[in-house]
C-alpha atoms as a PDB file:
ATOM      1  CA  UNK A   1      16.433  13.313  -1.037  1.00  0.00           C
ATOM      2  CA  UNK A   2      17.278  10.739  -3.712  1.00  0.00           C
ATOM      3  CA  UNK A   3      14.598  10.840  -6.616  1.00  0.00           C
ATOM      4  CA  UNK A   4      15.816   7.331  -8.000  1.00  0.00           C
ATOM      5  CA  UNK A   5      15.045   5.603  -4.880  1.00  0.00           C
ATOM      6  CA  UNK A   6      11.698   7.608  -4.873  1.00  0.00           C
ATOM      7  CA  UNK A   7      11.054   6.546  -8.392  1.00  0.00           C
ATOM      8  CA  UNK A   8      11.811   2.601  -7.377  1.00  0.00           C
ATOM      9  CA  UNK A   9       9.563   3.257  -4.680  1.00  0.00           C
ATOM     10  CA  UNK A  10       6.408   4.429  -5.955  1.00  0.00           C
ATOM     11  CA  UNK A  11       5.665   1.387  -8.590  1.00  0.00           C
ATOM     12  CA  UNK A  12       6.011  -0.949  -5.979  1.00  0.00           C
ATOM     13  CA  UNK A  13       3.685   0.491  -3.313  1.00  0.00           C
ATOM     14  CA  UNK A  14       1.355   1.638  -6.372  1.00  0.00           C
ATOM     15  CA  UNK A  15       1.140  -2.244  -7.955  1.00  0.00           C
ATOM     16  CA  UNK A  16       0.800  -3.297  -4.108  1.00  0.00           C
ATOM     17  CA  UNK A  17      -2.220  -0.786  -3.408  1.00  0.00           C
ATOM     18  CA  UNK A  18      -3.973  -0.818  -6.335  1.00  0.00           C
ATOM     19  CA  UNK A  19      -5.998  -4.050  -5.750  1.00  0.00           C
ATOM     20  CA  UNK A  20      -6.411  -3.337  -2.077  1.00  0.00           C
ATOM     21  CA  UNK A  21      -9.027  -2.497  -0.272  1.00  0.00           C
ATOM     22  CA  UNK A  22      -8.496   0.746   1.065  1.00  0.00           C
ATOM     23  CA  UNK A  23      -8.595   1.626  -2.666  1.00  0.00           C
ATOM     24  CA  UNK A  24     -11.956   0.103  -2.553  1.00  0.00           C
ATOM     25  CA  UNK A  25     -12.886   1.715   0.534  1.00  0.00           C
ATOM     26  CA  UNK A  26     -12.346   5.083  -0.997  1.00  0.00           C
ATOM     27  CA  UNK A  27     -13.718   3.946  -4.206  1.00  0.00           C
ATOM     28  CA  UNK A  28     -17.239   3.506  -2.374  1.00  0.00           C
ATOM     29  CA  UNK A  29     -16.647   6.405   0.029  1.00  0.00           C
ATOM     30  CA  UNK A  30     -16.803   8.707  -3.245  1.00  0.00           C
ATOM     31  CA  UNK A  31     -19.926   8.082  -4.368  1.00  0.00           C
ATOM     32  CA  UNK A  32     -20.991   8.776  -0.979  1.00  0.00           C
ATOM     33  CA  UNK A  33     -19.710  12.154  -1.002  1.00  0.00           C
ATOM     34  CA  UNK A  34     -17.436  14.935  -2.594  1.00  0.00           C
ATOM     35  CA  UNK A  35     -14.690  12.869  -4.365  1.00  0.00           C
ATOM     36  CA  UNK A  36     -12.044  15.953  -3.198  1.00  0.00           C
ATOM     37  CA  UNK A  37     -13.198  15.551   0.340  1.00  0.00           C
ATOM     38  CA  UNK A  38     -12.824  11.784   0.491  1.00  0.00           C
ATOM     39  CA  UNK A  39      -9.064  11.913  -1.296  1.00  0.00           C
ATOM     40  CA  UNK A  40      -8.028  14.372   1.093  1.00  0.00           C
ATOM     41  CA  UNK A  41      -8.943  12.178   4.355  1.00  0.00           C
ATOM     42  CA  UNK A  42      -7.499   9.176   2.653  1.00  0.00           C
ATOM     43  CA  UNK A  43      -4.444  10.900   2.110  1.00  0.00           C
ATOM     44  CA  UNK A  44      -4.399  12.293   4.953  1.00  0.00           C
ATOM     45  CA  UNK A  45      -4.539   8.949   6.992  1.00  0.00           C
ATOM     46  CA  UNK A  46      -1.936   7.319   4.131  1.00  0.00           C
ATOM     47  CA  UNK A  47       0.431  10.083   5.646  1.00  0.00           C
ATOM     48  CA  UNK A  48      -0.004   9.036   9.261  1.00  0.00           C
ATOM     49  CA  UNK A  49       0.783   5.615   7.996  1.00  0.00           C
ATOM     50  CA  UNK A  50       3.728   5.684   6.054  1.00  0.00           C
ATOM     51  CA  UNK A  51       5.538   8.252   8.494  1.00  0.00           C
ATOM     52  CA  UNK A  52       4.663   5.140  11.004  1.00  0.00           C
ATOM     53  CA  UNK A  53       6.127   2.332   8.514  1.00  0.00           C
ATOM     54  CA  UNK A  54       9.217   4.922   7.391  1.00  0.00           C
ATOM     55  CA  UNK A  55      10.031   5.090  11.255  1.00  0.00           C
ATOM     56  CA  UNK A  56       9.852   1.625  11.951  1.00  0.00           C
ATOM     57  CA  UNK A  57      12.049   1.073   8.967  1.00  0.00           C
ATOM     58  CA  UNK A  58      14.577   3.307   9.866  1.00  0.00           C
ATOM     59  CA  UNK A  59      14.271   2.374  13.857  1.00  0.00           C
ATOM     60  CA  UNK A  60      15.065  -0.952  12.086  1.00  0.00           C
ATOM     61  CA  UNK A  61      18.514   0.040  10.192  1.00  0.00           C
ATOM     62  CA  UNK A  62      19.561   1.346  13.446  1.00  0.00           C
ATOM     63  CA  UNK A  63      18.950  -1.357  15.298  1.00  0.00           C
ATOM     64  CA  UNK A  64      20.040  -4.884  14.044  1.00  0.00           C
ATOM     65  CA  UNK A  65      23.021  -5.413  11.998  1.00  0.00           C
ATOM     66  CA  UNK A  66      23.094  -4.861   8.214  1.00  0.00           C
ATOM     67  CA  UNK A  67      22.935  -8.740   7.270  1.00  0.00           C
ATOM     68  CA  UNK A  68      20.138  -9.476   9.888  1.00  0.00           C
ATOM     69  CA  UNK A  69      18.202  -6.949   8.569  1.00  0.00           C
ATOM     70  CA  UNK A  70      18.382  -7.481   5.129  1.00  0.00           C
ATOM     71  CA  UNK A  71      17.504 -11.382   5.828  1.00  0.00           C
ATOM     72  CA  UNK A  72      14.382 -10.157   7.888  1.00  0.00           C
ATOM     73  CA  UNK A  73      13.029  -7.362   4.579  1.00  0.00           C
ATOM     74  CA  UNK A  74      13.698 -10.513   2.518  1.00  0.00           C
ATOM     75  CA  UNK A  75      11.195 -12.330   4.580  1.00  0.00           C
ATOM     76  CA  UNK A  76       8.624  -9.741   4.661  1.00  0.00           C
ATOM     77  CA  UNK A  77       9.188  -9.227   1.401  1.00  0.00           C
ATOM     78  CA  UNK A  78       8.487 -12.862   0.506  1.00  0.00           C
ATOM     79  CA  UNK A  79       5.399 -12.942   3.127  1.00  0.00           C
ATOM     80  CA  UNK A  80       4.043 -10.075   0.666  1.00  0.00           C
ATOM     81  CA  UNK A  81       4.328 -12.075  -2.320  1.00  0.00           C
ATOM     82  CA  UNK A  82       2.566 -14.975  -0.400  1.00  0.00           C
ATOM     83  CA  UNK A  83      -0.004 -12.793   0.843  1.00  0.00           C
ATOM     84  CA  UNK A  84      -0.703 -11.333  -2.571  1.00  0.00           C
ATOM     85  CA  UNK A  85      -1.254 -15.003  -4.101  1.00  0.00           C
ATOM     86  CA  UNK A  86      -3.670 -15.500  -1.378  1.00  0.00           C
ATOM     87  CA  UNK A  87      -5.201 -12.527  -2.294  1.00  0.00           C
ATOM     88  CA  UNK A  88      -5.840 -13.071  -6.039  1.00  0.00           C
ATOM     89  CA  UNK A  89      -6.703 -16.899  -5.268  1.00  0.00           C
ATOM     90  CA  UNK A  90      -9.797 -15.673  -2.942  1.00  0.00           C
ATOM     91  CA  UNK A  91     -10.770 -13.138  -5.615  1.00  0.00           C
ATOM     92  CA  UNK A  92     -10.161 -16.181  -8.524  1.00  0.00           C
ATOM     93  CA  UNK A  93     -12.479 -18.141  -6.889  1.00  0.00           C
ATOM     94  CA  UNK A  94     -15.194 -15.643  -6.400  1.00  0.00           C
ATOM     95  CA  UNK A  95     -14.865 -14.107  -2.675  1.00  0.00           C
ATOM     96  CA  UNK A  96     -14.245 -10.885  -2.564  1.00  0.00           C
ATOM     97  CA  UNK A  97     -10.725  -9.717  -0.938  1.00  0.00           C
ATOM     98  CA  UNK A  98     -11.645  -6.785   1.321  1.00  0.00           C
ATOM     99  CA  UNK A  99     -14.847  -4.910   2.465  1.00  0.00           C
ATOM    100  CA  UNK A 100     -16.987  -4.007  -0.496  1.00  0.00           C
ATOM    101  CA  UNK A 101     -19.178  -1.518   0.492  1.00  0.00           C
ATOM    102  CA  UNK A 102     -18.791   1.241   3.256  1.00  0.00           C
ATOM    103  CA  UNK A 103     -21.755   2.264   5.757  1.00  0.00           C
ATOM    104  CA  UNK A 104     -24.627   4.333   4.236  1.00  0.00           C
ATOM    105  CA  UNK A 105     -24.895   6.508   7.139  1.00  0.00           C
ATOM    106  CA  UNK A 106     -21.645   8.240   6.059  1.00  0.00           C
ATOM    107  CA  UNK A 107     -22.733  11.800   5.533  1.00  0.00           C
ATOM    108  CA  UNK A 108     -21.742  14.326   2.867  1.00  0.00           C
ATOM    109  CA  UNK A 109     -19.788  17.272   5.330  1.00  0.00           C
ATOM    110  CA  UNK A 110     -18.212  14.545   7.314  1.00  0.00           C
ATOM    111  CA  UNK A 111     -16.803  12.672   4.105  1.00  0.00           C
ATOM    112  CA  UNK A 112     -13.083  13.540   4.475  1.00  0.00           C
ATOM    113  CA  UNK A 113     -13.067  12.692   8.558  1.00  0.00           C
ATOM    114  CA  UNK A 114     -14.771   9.247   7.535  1.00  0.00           C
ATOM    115  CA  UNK A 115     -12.429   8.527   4.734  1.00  0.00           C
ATOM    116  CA  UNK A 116      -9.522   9.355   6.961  1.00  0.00           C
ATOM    117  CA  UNK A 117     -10.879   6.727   9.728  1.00  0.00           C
ATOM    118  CA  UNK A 118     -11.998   3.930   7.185  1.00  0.00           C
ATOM    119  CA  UNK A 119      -8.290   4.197   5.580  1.00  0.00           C
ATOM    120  CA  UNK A 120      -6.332   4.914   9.035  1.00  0.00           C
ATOM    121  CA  UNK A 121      -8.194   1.716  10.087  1.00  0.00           C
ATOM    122  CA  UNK A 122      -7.815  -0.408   7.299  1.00  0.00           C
ATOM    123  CA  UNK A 123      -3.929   0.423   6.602  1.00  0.00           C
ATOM    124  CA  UNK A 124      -2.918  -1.164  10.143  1.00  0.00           C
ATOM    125  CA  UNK A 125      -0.449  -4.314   8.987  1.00  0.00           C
ATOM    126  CA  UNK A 126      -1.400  -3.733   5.583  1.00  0.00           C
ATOM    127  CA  UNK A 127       1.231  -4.737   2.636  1.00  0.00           C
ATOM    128  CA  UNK A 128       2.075  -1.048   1.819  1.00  0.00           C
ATOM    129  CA  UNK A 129       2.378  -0.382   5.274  1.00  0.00           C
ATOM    130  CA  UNK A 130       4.920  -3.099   5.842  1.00  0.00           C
ATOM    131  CA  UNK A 131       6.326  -3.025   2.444  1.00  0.00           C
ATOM    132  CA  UNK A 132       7.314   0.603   3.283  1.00  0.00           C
ATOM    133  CA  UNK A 133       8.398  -0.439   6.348  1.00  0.00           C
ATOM    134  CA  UNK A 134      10.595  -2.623   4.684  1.00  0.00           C
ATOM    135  CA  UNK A 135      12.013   0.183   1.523  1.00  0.00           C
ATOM    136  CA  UNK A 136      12.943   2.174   4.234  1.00  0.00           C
ATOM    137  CA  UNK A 137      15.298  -0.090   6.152  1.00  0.00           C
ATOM    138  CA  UNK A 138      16.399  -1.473   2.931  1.00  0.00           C
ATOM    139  CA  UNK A 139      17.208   2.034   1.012  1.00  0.00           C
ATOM    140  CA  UNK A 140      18.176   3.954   3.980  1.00  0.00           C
ATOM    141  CA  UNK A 141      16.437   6.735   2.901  1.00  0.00           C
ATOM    142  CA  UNK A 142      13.003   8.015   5.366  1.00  0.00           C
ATOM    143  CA  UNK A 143      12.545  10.931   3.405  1.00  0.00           C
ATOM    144  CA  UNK A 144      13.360   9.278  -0.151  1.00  0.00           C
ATOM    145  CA  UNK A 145      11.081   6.100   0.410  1.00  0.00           C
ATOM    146  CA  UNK A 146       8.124   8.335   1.911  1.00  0.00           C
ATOM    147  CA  UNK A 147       7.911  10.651  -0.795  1.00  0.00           C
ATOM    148  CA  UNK A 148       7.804   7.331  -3.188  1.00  0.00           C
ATOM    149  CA  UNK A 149       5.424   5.555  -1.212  1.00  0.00           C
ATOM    150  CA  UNK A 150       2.614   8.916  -0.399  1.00  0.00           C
ATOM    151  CA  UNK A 151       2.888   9.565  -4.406  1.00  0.00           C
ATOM    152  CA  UNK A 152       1.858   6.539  -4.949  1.00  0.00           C
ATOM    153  CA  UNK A 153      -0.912   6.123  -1.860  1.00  0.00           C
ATOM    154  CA  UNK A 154      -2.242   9.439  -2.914  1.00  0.00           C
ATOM    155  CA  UNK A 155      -2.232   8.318  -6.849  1.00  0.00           C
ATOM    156  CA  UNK A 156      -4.182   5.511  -5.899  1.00  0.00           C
ATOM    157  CA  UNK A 157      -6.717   6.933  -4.024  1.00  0.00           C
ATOM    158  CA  UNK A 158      -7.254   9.932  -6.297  1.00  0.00           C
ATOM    159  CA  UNK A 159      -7.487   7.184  -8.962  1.00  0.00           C
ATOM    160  CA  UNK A 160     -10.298   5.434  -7.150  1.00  0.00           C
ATOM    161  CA  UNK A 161     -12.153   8.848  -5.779  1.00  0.00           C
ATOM    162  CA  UNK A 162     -11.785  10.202  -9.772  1.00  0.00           C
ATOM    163  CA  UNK A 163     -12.813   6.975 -11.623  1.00  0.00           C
ATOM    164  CA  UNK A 164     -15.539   5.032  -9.272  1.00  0.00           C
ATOM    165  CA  UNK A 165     -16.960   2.252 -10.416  1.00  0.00           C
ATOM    166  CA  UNK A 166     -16.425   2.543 -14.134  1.00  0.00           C
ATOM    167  CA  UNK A 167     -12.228   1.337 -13.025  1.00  0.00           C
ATOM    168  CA  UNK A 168     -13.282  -2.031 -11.616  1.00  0.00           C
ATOM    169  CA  UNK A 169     -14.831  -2.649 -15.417  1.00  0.00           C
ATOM    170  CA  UNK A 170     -11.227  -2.489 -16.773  1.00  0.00           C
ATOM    171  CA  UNK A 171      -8.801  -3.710 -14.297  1.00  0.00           C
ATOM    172  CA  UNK A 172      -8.392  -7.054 -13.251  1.00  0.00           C
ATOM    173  CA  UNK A 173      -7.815  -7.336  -9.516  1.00  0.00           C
ATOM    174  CA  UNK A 174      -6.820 -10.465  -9.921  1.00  0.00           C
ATOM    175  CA  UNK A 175      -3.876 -10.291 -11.876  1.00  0.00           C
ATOM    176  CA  UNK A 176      -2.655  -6.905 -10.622  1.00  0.00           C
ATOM    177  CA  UNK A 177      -2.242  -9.169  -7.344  1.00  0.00           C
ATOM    178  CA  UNK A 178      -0.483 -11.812  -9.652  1.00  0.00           C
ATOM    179  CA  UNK A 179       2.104  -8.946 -10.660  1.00  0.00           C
ATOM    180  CA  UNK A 180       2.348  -7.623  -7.351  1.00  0.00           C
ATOM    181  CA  UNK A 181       3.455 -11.265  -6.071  1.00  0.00           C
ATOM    182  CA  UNK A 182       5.861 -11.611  -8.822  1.00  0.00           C
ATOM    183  CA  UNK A 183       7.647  -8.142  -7.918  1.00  0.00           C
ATOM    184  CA  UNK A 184       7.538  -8.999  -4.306  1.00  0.00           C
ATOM    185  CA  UNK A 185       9.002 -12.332  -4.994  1.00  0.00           C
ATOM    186  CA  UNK A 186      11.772 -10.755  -7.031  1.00  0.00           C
ATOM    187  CA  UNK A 187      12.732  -8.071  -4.317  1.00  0.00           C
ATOM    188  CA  UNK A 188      12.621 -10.852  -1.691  1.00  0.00           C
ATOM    189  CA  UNK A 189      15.132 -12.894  -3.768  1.00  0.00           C
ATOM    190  CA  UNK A 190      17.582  -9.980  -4.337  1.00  0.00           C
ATOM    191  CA  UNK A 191      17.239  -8.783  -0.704  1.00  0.00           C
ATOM    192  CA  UNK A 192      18.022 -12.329   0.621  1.00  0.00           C
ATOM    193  CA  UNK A 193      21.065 -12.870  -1.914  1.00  0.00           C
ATOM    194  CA  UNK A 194      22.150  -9.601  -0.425  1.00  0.00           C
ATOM    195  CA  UNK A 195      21.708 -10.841   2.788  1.00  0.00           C
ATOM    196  CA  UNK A 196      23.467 -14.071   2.932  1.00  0.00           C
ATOM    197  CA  UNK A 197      26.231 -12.203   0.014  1.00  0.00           C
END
């Protein structure tokens, strides 16, 4: 375990979750029932999802050879950043990004099970998903990059299951997605100068 490469991790897939809309989805999904219940079937289904993107990573490393690799993370990586733009130019002019509102007919006992199947769901080919996909095969670390990447998953949604609507009044979507492009941008230029180096 290598806490520095867990500590580059978690900013990273914390910036790239925080305007996304599983954070939205468990945003609603609290006020729909206990907050505790919710968080612990997001984070549940955030597990299943980054042991799937650490795996791929790794499967990855294994796989191609070193400079391939790194050219293909510094794709994704700039796909990411282009994705991201996309992202905060839909929500600049006025359309939302991702589902804003969950079912009503989700009930109070069965809050954590429905959290866990919105998020499971909604995390397929997501940007964390790949972008831990991609940390892992480009730190060669599974259990390094997974213990960034569910700190910061879980931070988010207890963040969203703890503060409801009242966060939405203070943070500005759109330019979190801004920042999040910009980092994305950056990794994908010092990936592919590693690549082609």
């Amino acid at each position: 375990m290598n806490f520095a490469i867990a500590l580059a991790v978690f900013p990273v897939i914390f910036i790239g979750e925080l305007p996304d809309k599983t954070m939205f989805a468990s945003l609603v999904l609290s006020t729909q029932g206990r907050p505790l219940r919710v968080w612990a079937g997001a984070a549940a289904a955030f597990t299943v999802h980054v042991l799937i993107a650490v795996s791929i990573g790794v499967a990855l490393f294994r796989l191609l050879p070193h400079r391939v690799l790194e050219a293909i993370v510094a794709v994704m990586f700039a796909a990411g950043a282009i994705f991201a733009v996309k992202e905060a130019r839909r929500e600049w002019n006025g359309r939302p990004a991702g589902p804003a509102a969950a079912s009503e007919s989700h009930r109070e006992p069965r809050a954590a099970l429905t959290a866990f199947v919105v998020v499971f769901l909604a995390e397929w080919g997501d940007l964390t998903q790949i972008l831990t996909a991609n940390l892992a095969a480009r730190y060669h670390s599974a259990l390094s990059v997974s213990t960034g990447a569910l700190l910061a998953l879980w931070s988010v949604a207890a963040l969203a299951v703890v503060s409801g609507t009242s966060l939405l009044r203070w943070v500005n979507i759109t330019a979190v997605r801004v920042v999040t492009a910009v980092i994305l941008a950056g990794l994908a230029a010092v990936t592919g100068w590693l690549a082609i180096g």
